[in-house]
PDB file of N, CA and C in Angstrom:
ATOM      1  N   UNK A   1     144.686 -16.106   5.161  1.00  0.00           N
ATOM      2  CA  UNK A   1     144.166 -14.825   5.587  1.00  0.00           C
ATOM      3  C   UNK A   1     142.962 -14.463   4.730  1.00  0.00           C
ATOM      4  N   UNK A   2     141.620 -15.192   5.161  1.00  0.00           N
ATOM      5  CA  UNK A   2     140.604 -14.613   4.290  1.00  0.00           C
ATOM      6  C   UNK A   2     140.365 -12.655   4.797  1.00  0.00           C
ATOM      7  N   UNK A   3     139.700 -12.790   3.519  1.00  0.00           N
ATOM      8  CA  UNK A   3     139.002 -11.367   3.442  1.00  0.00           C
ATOM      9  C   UNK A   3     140.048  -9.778   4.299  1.00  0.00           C
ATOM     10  N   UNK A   4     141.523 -10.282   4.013  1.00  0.00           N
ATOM     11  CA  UNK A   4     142.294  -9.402   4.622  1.00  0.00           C
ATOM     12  C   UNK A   4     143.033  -8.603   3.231  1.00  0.00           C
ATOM     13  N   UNK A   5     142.893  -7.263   3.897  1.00  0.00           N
ATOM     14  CA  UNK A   5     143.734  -6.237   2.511  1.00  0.00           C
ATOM     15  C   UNK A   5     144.469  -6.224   3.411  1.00  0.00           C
ATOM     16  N   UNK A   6     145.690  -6.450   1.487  1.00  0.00           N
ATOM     17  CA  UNK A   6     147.232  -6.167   1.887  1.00  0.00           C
ATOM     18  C   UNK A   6     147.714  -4.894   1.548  1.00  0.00           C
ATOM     19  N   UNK A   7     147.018  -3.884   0.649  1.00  0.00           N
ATOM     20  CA  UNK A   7     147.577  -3.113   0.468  1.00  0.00           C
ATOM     21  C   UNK A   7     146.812  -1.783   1.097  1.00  0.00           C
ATOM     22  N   UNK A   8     147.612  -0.732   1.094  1.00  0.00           N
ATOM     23  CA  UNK A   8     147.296   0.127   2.140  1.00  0.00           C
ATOM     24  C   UNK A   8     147.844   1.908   1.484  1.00  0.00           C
ATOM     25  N   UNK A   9     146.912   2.723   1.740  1.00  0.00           N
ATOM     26  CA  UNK A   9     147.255   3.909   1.016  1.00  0.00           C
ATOM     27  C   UNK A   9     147.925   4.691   2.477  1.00  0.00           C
ATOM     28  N   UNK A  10     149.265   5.358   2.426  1.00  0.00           N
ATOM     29  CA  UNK A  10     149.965   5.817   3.591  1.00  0.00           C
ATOM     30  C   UNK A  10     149.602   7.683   3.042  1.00  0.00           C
ATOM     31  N   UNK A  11     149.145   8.000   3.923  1.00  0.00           N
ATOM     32  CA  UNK A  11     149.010   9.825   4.158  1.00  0.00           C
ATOM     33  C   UNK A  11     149.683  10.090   5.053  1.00  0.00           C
ATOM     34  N   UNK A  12     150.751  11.271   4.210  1.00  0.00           N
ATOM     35  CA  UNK A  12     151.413  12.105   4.986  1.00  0.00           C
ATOM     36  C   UNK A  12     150.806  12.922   5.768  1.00  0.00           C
ATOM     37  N   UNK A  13     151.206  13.316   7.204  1.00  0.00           N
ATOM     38  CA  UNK A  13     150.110  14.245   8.009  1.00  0.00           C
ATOM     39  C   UNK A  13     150.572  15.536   7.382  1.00  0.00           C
ATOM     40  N   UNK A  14     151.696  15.668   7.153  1.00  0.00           N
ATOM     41  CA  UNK A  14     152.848  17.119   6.946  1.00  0.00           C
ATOM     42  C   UNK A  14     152.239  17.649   5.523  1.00  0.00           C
ATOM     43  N   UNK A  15     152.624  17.028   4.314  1.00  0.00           N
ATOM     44  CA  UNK A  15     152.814  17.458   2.805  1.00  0.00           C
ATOM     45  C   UNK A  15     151.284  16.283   2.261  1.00  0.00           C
ATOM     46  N   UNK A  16     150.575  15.558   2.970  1.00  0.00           N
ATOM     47  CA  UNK A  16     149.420  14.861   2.562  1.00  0.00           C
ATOM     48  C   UNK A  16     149.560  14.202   1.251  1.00  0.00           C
ATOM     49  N   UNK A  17     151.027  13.613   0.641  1.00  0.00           N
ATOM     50  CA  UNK A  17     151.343  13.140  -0.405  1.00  0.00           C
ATOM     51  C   UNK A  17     150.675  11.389   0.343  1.00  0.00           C
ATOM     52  N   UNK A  18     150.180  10.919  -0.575  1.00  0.00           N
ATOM     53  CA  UNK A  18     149.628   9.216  -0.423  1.00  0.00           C
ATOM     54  C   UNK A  18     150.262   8.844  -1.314  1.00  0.00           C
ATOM     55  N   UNK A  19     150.834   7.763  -0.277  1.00  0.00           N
ATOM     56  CA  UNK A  19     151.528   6.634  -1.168  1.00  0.00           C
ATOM     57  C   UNK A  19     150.831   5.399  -1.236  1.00  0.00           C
ATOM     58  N   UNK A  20     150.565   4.594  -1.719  1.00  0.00           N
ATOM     59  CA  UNK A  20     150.329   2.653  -1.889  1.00  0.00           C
ATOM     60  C   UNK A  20     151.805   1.998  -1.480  1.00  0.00           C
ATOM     61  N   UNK A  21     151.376   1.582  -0.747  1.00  0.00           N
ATOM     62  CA  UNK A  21     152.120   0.382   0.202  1.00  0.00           C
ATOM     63  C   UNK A  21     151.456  -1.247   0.360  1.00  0.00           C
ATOM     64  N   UNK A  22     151.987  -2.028   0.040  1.00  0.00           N
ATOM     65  CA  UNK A  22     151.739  -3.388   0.208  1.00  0.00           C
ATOM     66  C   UNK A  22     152.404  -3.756   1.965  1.00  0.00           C
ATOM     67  N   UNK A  23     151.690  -4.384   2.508  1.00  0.00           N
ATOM     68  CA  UNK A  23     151.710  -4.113   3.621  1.00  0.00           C
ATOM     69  C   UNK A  23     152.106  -5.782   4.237  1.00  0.00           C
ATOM     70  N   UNK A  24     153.234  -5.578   5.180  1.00  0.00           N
ATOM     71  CA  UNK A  24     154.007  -6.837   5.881  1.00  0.00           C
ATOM     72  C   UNK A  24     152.876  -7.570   6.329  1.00  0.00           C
ATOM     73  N   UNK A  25     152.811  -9.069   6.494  1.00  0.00           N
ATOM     74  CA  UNK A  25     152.269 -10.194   6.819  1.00  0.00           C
ATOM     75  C   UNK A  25     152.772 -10.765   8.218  1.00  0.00           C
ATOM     76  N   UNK A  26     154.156 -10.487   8.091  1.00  0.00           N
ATOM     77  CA  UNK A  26     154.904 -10.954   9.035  1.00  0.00           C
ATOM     78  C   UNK A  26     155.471 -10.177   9.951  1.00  0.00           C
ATOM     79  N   UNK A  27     155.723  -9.177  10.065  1.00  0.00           N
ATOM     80  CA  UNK A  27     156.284  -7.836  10.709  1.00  0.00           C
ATOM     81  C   UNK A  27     155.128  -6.449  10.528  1.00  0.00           C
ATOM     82  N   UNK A  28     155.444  -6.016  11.735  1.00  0.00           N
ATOM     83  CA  UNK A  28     154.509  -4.745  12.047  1.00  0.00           C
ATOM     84  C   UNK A  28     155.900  -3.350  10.997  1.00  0.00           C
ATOM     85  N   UNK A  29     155.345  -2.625  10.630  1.00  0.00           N
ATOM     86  CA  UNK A  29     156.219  -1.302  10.533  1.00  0.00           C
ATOM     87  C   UNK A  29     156.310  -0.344  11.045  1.00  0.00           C
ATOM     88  N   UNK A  30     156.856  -0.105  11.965  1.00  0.00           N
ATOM     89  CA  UNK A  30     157.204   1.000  12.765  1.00  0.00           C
ATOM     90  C   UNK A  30     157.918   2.429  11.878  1.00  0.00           C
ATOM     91  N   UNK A  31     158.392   2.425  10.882  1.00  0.00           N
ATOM     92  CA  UNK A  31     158.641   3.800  10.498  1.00  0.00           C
ATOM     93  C   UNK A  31     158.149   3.598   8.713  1.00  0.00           C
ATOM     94  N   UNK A  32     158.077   5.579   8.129  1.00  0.00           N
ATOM     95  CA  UNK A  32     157.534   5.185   6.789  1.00  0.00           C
ATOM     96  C   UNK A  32     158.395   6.351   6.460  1.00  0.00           C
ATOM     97  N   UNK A  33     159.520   6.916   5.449  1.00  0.00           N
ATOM     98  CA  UNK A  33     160.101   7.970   4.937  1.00  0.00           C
ATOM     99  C   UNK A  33     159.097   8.671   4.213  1.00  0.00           C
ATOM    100  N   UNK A  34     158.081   9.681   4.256  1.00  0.00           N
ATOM    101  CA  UNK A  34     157.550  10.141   2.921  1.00  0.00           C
ATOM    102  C   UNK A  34     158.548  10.615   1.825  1.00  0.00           C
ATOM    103  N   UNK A  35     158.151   9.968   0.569  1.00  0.00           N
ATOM    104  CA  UNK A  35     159.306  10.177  -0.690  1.00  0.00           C
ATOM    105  C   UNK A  35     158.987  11.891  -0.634  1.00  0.00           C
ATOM    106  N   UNK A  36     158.130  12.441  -0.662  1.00  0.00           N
ATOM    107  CA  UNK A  36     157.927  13.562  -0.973  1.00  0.00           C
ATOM    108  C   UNK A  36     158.626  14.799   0.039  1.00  0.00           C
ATOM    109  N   UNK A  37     158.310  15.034   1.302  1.00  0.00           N
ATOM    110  CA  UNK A  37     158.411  15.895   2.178  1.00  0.00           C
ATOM    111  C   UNK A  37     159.961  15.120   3.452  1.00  0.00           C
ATOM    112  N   UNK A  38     160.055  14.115   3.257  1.00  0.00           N
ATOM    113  CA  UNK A  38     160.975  13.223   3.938  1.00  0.00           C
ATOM    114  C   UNK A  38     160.635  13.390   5.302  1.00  0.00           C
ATOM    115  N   UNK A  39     159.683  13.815   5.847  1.00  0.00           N
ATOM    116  CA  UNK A  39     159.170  13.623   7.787  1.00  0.00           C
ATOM    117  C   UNK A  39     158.968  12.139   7.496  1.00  0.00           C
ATOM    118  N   UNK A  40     159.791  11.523   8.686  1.00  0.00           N
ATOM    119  CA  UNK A  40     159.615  10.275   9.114  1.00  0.00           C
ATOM    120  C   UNK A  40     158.183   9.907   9.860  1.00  0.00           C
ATOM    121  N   UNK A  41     157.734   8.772   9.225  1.00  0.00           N
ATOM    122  CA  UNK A  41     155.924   8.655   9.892  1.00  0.00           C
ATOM    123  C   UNK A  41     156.961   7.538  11.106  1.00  0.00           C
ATOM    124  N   UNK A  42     155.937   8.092  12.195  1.00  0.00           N
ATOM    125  CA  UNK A  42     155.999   7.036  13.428  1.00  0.00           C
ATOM    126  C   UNK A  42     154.488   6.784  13.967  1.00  0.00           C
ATOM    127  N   UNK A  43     154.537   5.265  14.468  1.00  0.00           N
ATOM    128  CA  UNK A  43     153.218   4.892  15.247  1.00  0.00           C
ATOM    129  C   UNK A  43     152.536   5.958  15.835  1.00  0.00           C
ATOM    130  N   UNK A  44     151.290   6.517  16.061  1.00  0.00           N
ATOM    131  CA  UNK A  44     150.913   7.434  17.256  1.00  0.00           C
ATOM    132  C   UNK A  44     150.711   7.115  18.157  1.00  0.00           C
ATOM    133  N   UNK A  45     150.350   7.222  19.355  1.00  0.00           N
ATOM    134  CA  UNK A  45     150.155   6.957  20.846  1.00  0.00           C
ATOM    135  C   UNK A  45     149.040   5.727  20.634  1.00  0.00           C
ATOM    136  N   UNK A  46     149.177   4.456  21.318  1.00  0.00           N
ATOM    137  CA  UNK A  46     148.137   3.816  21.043  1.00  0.00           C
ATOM    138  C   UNK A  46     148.003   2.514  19.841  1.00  0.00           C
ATOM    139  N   UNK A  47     148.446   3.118  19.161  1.00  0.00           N
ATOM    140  CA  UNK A  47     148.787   2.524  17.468  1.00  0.00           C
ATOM    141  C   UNK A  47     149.849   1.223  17.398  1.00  0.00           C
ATOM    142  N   UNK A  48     149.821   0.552  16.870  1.00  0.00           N
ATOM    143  CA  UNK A  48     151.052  -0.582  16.847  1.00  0.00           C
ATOM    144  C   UNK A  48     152.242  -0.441  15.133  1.00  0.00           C
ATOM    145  N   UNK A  49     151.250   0.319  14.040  1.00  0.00           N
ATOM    146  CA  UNK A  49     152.549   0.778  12.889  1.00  0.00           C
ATOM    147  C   UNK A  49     152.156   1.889  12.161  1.00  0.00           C
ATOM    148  N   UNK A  50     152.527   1.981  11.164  1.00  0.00           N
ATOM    149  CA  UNK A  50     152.389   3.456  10.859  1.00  0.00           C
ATOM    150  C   UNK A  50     151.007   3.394   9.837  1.00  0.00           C
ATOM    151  N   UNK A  51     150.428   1.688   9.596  1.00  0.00           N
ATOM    152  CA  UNK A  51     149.473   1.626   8.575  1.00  0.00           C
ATOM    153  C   UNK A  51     148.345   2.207   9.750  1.00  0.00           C
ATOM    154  N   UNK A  52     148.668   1.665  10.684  1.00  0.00           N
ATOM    155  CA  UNK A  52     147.302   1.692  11.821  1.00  0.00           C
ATOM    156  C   UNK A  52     146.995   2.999  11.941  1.00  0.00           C
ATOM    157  N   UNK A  53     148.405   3.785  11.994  1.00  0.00           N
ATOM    158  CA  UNK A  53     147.882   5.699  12.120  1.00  0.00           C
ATOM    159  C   UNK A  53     147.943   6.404  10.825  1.00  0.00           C
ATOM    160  N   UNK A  54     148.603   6.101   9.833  1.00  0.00           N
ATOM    161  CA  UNK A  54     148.025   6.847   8.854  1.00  0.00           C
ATOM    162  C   UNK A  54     147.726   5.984   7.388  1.00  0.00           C
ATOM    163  N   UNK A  55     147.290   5.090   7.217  1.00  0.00           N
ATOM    164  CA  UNK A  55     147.096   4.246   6.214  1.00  0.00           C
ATOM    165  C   UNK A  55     145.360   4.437   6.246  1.00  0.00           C
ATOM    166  N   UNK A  56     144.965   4.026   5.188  1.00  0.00           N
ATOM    167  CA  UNK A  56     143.735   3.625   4.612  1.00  0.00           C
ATOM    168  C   UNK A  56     143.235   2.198   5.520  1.00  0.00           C
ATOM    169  N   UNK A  57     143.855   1.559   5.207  1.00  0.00           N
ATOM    170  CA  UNK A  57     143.572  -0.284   6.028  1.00  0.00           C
ATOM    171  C   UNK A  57     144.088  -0.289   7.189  1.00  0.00           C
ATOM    172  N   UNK A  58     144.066  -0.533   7.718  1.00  0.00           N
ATOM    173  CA  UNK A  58     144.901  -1.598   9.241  1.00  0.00           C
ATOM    174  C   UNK A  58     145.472  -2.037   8.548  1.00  0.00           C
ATOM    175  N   UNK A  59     146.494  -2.716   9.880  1.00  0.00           N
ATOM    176  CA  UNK A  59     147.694  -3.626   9.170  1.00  0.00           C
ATOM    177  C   UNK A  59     146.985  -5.164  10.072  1.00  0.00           C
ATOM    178  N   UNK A  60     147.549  -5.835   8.765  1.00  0.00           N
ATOM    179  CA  UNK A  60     146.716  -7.288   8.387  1.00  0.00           C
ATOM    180  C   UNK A  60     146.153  -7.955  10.372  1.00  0.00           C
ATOM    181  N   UNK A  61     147.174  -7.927  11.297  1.00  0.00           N
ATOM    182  CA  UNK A  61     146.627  -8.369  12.012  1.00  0.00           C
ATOM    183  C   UNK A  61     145.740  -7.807  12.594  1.00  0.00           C
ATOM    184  N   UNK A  62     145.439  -6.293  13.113  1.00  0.00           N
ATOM    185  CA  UNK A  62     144.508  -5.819  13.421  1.00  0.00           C
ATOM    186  C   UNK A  62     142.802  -6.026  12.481  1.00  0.00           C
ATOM    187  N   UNK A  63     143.535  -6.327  11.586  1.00  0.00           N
ATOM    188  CA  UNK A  63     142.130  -6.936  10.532  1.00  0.00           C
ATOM    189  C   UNK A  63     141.582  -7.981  10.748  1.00  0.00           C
ATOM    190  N   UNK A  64     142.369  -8.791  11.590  1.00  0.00           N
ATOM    191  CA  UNK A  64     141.745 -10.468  11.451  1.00  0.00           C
ATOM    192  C   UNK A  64     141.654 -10.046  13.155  1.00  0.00           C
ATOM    193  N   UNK A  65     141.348  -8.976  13.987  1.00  0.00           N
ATOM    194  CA  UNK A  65     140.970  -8.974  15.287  1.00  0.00           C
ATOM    195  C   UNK A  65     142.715 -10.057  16.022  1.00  0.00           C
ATOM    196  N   UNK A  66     143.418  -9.397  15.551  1.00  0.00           N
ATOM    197  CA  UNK A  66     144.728 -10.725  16.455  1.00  0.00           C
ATOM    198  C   UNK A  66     145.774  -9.968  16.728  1.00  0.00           C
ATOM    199  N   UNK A  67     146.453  -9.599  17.891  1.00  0.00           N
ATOM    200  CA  UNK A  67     147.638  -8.793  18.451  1.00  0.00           C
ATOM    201  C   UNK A  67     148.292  -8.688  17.427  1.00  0.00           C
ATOM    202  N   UNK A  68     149.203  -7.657  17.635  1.00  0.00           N
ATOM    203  CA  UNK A  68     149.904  -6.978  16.724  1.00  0.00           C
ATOM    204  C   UNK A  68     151.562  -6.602  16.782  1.00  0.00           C
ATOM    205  N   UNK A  69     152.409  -7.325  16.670  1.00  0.00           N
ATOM    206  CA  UNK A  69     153.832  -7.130  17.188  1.00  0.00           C
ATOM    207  C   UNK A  69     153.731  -7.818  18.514  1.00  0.00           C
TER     208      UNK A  69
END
């Protein structure tokens, strides 16, 4: 996986606490607990994990342009 970030900063939409997340290679993530406020992050409309809607990076396959789940 050239030139692909693995790690990924997750924003809460609710309490806007960011977390760092190292981010699956092999599996998409569909849910994220914020430690802080506990609202469960889900995909948004469109989106394939929760890096894609609220992360800093894409998640790795959307980076290398290649389906996703």
């Amino acid at each position: 996986m050239n030139n692909v970030v693995l790690e990924s900063i997750l924003t809460c939409p609710r309490c806007k606490t960011r977390t760092p997340c190292l981010m699956p290679t092999d599996a998409c993530q569909f849910f994220f607990q914020c430690a802080h406020c506990g609202v469960l992050l889900k995909p948004k409309p469109g989106d394939c994990c929760v890096f894609c809607s609220y992360g800093s990076v894409k998640c790795p396959p959307i980076q290398q342009n290649k389906s996703c789940c």
